[in-house]
Protein backbone atom coordinates (compact mmCIF):
# COMPACT_ATOMS: atom_id res chain seq x y z
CA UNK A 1 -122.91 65.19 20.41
CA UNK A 2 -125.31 63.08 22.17
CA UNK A 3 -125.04 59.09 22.07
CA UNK A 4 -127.78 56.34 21.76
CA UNK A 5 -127.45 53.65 24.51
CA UNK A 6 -128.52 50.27 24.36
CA UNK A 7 -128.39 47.63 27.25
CA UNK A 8 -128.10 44.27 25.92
CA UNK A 9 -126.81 42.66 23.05
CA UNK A 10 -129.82 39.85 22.19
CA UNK A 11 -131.87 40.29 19.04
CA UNK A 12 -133.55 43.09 20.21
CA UNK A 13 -130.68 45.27 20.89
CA UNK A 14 -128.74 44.40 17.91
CA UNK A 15 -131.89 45.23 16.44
CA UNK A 16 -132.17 48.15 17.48
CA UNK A 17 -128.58 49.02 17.06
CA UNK A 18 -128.66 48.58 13.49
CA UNK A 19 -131.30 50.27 13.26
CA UNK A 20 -130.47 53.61 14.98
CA UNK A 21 -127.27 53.25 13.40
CA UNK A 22 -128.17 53.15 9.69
CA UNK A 23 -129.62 56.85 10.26
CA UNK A 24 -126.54 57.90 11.11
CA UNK A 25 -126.93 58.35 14.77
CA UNK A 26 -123.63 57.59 17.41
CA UNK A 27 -124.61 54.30 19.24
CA UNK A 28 -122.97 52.38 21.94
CA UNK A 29 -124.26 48.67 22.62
CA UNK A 30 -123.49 47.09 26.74
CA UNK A 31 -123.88 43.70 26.91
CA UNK A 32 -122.94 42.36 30.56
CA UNK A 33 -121.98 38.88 28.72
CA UNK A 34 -118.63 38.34 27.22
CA UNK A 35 -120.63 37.38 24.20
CA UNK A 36 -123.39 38.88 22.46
CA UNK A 37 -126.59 37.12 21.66
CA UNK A 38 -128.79 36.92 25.14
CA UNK A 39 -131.14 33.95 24.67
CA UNK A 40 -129.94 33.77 20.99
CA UNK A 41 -127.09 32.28 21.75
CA UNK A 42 -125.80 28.37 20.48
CA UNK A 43 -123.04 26.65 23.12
CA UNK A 44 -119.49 26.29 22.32
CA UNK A 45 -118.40 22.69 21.70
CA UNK A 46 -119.49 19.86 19.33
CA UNK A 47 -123.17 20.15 20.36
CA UNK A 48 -124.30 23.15 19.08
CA UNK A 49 -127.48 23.37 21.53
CA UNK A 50 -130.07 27.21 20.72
CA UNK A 51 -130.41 28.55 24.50
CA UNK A 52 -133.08 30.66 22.63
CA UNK A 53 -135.92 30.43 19.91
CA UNK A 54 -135.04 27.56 16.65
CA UNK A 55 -136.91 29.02 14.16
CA UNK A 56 -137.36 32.12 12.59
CA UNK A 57 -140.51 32.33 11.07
CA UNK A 58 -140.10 33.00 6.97
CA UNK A 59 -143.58 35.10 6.83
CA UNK A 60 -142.27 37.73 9.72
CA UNK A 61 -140.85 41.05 10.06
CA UNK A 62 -137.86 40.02 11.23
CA UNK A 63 -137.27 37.41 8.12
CA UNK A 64 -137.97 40.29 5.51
CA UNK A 65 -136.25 42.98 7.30
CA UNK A 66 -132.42 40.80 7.58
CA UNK A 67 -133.07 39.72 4.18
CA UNK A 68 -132.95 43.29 2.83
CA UNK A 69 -129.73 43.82 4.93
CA UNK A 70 -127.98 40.57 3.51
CA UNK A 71 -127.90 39.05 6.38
CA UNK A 72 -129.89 35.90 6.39
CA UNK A 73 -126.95 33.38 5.65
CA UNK A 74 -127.83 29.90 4.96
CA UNK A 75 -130.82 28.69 6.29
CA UNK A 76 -132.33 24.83 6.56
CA UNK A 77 -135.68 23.85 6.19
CA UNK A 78 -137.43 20.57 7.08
CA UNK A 79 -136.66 17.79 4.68
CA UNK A 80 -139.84 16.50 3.25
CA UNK A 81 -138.75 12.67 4.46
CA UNK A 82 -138.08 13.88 7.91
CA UNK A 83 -141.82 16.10 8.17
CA UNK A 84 -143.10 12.99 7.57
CA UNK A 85 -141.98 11.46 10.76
CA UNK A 86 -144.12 13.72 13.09
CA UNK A 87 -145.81 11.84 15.51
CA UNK A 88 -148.43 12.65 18.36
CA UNK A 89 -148.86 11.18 21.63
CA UNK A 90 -152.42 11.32 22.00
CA UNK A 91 -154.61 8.25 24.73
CA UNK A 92 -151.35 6.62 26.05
CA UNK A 93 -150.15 5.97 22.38
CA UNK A 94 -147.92 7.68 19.47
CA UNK A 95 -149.90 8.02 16.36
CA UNK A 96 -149.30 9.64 12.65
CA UNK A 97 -152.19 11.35 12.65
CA UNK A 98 -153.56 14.16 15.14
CA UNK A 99 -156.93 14.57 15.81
CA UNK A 100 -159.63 15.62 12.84
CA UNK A 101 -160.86 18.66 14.95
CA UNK A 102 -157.88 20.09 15.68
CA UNK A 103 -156.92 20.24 11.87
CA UNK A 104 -160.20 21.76 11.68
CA UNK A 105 -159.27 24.65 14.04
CA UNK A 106 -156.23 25.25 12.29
CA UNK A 107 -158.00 26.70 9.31
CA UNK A 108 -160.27 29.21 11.38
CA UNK A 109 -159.20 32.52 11.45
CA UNK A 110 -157.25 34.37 14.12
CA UNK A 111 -160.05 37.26 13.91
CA UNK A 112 -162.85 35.12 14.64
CA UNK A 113 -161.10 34.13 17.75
CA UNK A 114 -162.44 36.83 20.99
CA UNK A 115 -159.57 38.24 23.12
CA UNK A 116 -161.62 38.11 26.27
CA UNK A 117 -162.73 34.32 26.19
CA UNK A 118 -160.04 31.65 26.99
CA UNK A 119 -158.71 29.67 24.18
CA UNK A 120 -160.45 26.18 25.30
CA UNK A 121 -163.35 27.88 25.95
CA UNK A 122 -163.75 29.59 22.31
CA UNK A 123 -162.35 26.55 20.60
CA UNK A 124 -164.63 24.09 22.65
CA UNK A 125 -167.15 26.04 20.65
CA UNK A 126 -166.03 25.65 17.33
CA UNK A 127 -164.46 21.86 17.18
CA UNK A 128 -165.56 20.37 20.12
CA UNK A 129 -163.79 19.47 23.77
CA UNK A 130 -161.21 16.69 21.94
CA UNK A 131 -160.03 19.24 19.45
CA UNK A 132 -159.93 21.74 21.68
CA UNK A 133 -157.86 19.72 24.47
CA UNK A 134 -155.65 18.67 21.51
CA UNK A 135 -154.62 22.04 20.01
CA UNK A 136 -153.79 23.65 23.48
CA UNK A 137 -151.67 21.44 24.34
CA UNK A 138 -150.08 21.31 20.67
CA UNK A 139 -149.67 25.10 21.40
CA UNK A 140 -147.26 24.23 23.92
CA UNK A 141 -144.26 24.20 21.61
CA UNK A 142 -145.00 27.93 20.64
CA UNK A 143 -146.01 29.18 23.81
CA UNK A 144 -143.85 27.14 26.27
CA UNK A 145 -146.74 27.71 28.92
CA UNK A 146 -148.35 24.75 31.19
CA UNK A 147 -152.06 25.60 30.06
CA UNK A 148 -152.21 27.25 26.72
CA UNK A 149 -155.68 26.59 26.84
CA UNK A 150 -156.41 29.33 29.92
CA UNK A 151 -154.49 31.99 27.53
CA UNK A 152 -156.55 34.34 25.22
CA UNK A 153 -157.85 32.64 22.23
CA UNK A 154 -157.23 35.30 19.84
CA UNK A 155 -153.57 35.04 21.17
CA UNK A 156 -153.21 31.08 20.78
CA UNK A 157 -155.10 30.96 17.77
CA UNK A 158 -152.89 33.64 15.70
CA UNK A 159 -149.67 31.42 16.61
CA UNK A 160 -151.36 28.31 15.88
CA UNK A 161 -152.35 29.29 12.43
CA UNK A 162 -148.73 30.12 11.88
CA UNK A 163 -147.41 27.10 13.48
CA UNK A 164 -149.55 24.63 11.31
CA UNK A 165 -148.92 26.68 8.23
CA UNK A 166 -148.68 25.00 5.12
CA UNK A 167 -146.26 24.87 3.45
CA UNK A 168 -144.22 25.65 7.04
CA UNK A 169 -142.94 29.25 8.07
CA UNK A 170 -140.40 28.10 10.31
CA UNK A 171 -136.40 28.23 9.01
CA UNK A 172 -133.58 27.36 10.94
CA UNK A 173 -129.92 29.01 10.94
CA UNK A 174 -127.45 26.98 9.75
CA UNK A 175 -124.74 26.47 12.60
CA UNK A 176 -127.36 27.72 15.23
CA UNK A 177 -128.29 31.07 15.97
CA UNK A 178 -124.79 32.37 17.02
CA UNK A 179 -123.93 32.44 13.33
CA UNK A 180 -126.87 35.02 12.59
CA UNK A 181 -125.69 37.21 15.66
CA UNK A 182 -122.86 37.19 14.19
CA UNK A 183 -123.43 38.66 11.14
CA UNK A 184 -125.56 41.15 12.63
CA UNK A 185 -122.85 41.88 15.11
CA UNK A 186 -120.50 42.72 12.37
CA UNK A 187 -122.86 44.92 10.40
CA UNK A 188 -123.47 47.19 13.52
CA UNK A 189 -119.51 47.01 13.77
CA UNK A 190 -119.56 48.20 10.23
CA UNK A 191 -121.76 50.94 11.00
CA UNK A 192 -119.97 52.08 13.70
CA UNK A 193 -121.54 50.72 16.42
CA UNK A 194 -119.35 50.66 19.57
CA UNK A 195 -119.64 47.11 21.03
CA UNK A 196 -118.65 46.84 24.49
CA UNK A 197 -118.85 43.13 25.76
CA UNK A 198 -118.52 42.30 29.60
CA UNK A 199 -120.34 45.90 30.50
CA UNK A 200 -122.43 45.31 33.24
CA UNK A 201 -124.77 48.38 33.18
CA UNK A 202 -126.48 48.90 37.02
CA UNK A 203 -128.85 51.74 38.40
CA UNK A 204 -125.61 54.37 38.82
CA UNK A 205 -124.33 52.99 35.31
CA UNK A 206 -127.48 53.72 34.33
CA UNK A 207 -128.11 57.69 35.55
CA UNK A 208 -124.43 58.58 33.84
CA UNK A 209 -125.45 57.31 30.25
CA UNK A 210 -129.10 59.06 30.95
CA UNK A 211 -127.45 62.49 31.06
CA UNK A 212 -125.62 61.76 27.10
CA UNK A 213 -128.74 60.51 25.25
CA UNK A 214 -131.63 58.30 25.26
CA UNK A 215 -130.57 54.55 26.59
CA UNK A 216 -133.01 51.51 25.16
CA UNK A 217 -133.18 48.76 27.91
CA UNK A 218 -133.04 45.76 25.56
CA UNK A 219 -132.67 42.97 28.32
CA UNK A 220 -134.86 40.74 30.35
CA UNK A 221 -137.97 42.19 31.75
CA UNK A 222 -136.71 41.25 35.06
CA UNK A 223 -133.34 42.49 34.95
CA UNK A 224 -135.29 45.58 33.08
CA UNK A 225 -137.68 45.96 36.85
CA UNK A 226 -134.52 45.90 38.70
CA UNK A 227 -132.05 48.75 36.69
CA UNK A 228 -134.92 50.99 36.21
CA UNK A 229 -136.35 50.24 39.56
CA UNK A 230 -139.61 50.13 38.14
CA UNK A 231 -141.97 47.28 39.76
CA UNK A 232 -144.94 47.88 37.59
CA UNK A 233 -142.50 45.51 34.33
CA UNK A 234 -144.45 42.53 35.10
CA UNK A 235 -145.83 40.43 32.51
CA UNK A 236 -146.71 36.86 32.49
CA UNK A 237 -144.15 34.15 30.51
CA UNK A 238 -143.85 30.51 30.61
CA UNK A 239 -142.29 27.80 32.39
CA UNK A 240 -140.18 25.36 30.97
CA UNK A 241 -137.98 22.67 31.43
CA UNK A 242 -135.74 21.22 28.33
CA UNK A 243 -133.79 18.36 28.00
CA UNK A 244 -131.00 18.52 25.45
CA UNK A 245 -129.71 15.14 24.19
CA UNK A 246 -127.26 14.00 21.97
CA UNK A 247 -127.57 10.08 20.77
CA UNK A 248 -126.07 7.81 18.63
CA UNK A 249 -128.16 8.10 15.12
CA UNK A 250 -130.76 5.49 14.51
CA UNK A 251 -132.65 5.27 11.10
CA UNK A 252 -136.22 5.63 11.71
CA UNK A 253 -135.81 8.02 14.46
CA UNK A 254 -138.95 10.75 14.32
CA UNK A 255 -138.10 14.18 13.68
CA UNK A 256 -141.02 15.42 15.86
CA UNK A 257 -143.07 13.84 19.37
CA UNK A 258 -145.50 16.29 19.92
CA UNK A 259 -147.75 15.30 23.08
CA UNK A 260 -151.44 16.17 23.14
CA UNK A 261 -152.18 14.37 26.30
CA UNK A 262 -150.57 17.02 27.70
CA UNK A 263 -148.68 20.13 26.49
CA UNK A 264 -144.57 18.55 25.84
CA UNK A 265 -142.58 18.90 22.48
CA UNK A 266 -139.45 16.52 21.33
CA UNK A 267 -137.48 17.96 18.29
CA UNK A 268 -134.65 16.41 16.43
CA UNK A 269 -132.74 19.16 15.39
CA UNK A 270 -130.18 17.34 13.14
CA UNK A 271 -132.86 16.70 11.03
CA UNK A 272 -132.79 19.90 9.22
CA UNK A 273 -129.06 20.68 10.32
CA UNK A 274 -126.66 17.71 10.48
CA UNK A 275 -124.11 20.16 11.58
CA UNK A 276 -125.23 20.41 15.28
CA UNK A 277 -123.75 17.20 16.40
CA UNK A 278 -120.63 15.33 15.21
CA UNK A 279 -121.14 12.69 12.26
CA UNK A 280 -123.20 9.62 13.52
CA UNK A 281 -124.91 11.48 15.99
CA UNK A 282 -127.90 13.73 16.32
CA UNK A 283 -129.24 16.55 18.56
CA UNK A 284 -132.63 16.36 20.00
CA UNK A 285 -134.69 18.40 22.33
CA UNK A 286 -137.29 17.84 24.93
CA UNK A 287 -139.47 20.32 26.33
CA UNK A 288 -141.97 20.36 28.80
CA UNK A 289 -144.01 22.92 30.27
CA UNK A 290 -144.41 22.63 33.97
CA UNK A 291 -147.20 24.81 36.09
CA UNK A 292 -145.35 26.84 38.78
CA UNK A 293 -144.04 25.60 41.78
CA UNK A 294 -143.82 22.11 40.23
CA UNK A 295 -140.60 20.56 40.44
CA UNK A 296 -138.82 19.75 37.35
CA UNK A 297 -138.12 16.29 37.93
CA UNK A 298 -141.64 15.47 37.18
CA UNK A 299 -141.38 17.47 33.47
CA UNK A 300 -137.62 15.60 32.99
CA UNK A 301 -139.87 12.14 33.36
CA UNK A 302 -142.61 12.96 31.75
CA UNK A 303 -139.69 13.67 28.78
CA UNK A 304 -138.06 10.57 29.40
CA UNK A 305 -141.47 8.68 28.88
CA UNK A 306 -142.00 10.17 25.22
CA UNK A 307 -138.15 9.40 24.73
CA UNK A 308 -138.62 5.99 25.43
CA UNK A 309 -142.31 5.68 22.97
CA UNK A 310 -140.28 7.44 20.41
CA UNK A 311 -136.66 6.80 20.28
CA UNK A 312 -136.25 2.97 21.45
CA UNK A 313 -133.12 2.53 23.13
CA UNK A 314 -132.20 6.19 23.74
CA UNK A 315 -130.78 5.37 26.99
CA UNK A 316 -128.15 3.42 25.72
CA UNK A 317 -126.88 5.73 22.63
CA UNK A 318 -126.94 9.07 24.50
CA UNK A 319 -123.52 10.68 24.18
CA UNK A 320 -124.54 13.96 26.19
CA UNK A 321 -127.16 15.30 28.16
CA UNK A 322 -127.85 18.80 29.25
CA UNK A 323 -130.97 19.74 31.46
CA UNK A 324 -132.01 23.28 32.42
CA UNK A 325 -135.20 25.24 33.49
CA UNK A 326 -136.40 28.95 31.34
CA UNK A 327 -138.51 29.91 34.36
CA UNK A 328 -140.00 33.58 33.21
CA UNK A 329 -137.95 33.66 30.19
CA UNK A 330 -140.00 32.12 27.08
CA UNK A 331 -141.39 35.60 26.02
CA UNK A 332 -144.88 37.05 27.02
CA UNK A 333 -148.14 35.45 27.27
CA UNK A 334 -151.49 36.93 26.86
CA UNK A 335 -154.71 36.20 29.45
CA UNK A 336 -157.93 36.09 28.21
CA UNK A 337 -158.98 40.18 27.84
CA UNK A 338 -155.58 41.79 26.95
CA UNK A 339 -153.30 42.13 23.77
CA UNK A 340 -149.79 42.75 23.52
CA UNK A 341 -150.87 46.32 23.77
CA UNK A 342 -151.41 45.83 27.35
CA UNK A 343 -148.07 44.75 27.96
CA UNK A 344 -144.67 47.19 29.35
CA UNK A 345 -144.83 50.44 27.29
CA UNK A 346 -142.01 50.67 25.12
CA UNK A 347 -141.89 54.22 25.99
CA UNK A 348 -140.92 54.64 29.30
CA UNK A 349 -140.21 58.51 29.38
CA UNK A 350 -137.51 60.51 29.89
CA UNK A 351 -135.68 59.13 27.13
CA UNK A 352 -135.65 55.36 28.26
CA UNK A 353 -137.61 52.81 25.91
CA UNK A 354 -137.59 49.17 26.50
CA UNK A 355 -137.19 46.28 24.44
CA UNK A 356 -137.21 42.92 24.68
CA UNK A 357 -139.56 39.86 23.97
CA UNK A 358 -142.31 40.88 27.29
CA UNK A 359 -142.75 44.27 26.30
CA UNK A 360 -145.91 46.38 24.07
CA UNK A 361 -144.50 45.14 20.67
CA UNK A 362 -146.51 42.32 18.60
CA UNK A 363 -144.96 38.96 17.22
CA UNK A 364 -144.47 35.64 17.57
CA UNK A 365 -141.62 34.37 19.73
CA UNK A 366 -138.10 36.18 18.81
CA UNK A 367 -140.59 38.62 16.53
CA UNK A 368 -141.42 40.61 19.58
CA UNK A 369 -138.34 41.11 20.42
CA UNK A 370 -137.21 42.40 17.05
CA UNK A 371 -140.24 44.41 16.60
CA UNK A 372 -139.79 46.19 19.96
CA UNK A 373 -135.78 46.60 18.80
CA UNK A 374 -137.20 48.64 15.83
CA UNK A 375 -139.48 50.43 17.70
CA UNK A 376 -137.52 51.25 20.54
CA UNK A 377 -134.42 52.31 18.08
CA UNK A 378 -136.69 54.97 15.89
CA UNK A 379 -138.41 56.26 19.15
CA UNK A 380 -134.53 56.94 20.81
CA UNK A 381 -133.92 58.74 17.30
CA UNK A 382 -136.64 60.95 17.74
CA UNK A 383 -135.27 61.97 21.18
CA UNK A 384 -132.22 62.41 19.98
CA UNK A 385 -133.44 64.66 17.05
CA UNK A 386 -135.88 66.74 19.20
CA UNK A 387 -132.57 67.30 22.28
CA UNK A 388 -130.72 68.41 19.44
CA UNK A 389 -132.89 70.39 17.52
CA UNK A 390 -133.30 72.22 21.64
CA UNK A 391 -129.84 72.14 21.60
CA UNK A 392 -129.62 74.05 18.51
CA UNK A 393 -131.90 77.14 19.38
CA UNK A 394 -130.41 77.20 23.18
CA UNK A 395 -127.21 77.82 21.67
């Protein structure tokens, strides 16, 4: 009996896990890790930090599709008091309000937007160079990139209509996102899913799990280029560094900083979750996109500027500090003239499909991922059906 393999135990190949396994087909799951989750997963300890995507988005596939399966769990949204402390750094200064124009940009639609113009360019067009300076770099957040504005437009202006939707898409897991890998974990467990933890999967790995089935490469596209040896899995990502901090709560704290001089993003994330961080403290997040080859000092102080606009007297009630760089590793970014379309085939023939949040698969953020899970998962079924259907009239 032939055996679906999957490499990697993120969101896309628990995705596609459960998937393959509610038809009834044998799977196996190798994650290299000793936990599951890839960029999904929250830190151990009492700062429950996301190394992955915050938010799942309540309008998306991937929202509907665990919902049928039971396995949303408690999710938080933004307290109506705390979305009312979202400010913007905009000329030097924090302000309440963003710009007119780029409110005015949120409401145009995604299909007025040309793929083969740059974002800044088409949106210069429709609210003017402020607006569109404003809304690029607002786009940050969603697209962790150091010039949103040189991206498609149709591609920035899809995610910011979803970003700026009213009332907001965005839900957070309770607990972080370990808890939801969990209980996707356990239903692939149910299903019989054999989870093997700590299974570092390499090119000669690779050619013995070829020969019982169809394998789904559900890791990062650059781990992906190197076990399949294929250097045509290249697609542009982001660049980004993050500062996690824990402080000392202060009433009147905001709950968002979002910079328009220039793309950067501070979240409080005990604002929707007071479980992240122990009582009397809360758990905050900095990010700022850098261009590449520029060092991340200069994003960590460009953070620490907002900090101190925003959060007077940080310095002095930070309990714990974590820094780190996602260099190639924020999901996939269009240019101006291609579509997710034009991105790594899922398909990669001879029974190999890939998955992951870079590949042919569309979405926003962790959506790509889970969409190219599902794909990936029905495609290996297929394969599996047609080598044992050959199977069948051989023998």
């Amino acid at each position: 009996m032939q055996r679906i393999h999957i490499v990697g135990g993120g969101l896309a190949g628990l995705t596609a896990a459960i998937t393959a396994a509610e038809s009834r087909a044998q799977v196996t799951l190798h994650e290299a890790h000793h936990t599951l989750g890839g960029r999904a997963r929250t830190s151990d300890g009492p700062y429950l930090t996301n190394e992955g995507p915050h938010a799942l988005y309540r309008r998306g596939p991937h929202w509907a599709w665990l919902e049928r399966r039971g396995l949303l769990g408690p999710f938080a949204s933004v307290p109506p008091l705390e979305g009312a402390r979202f400010l913007f750094h905009r000329d030097g200064a924090l302000r309440r309000t963003p710009p007119l124009a780029l409110l005015r940009l949120t409401r145009r639609s995604p299909h007025h937007a040309p793929v083969d113009t740059d974002f800044h360019s088409w949106a210069t067009t429709q609210v003017g160079e402020e607006g569109a300076r404003a809304a690029a770099h607002y786009m940050g957040v969603a697209l962790f990139h150091h010039d949103p504005g040189s991206l498609s437009a149709a591609f920035v202006q899809e995610r910011l209509r979803r970003a700026t939707a009213l009332p907001p898409e965005a839900r957070y897991p309770v607990g972080g996102w370990a808890r939801l890998v969990d209980r996707m974990a356990a239903r692939a467990w149910d299903l019989g899913v054999r989870i093997r933890t700590d299974a570092r999967v390499g090119p000669q790995e690779l050619a013995e799990l070829r020969r019982g089935g169809p394998v789904i490469v559900a890791t990062h596209l650059d781990s992906a280029r190197t076990l399949l040896e294929d250097p045509t899995l290249i697609w542009d990502s982001g660049r980004t560094a993050l500062l996690d901090l824990a402080l000392r709560t202060r009433r009147g704290d905001p709950f968002i900083v979002s910079d328009l001089d220039a793309p950067g993003w501070i979240e409080r994330f005990t604002a929707q979750d007071p479980t992240l961080a122990p009582p009397g403290e809360q758990l905050l997040q900095a990010q700022i996109p850098l261009a590449p080859g520029t060092p991340r000092a200069d994003a960590l102080r460009r953070a620490e500027d907002l900090l101190d606009l925003g959060f007077p007297g940080w310095r002095d009630r930070t309990t714990w500090r974590r820094e780190a760089l996602a260099s190639g590793r924020t999901g996939a970014v269009d240019g101006p003239g291609t579509t997710w379309r034009d991105r790594p085939a899922v398909d990669r023939g001879d029974g190999i499909l890939l998955a992951g949040d870079q590949v042919a698969a569309p979405g926003l953020l962790s959506e790509v991922a889970f969409n190219s899970g599902m794909e990936a998962a029905l495609l290996a079924l297929d394969h599996l059906g047609g080598a044992q259907r050959a199977g069948s009239r051989t023998a």
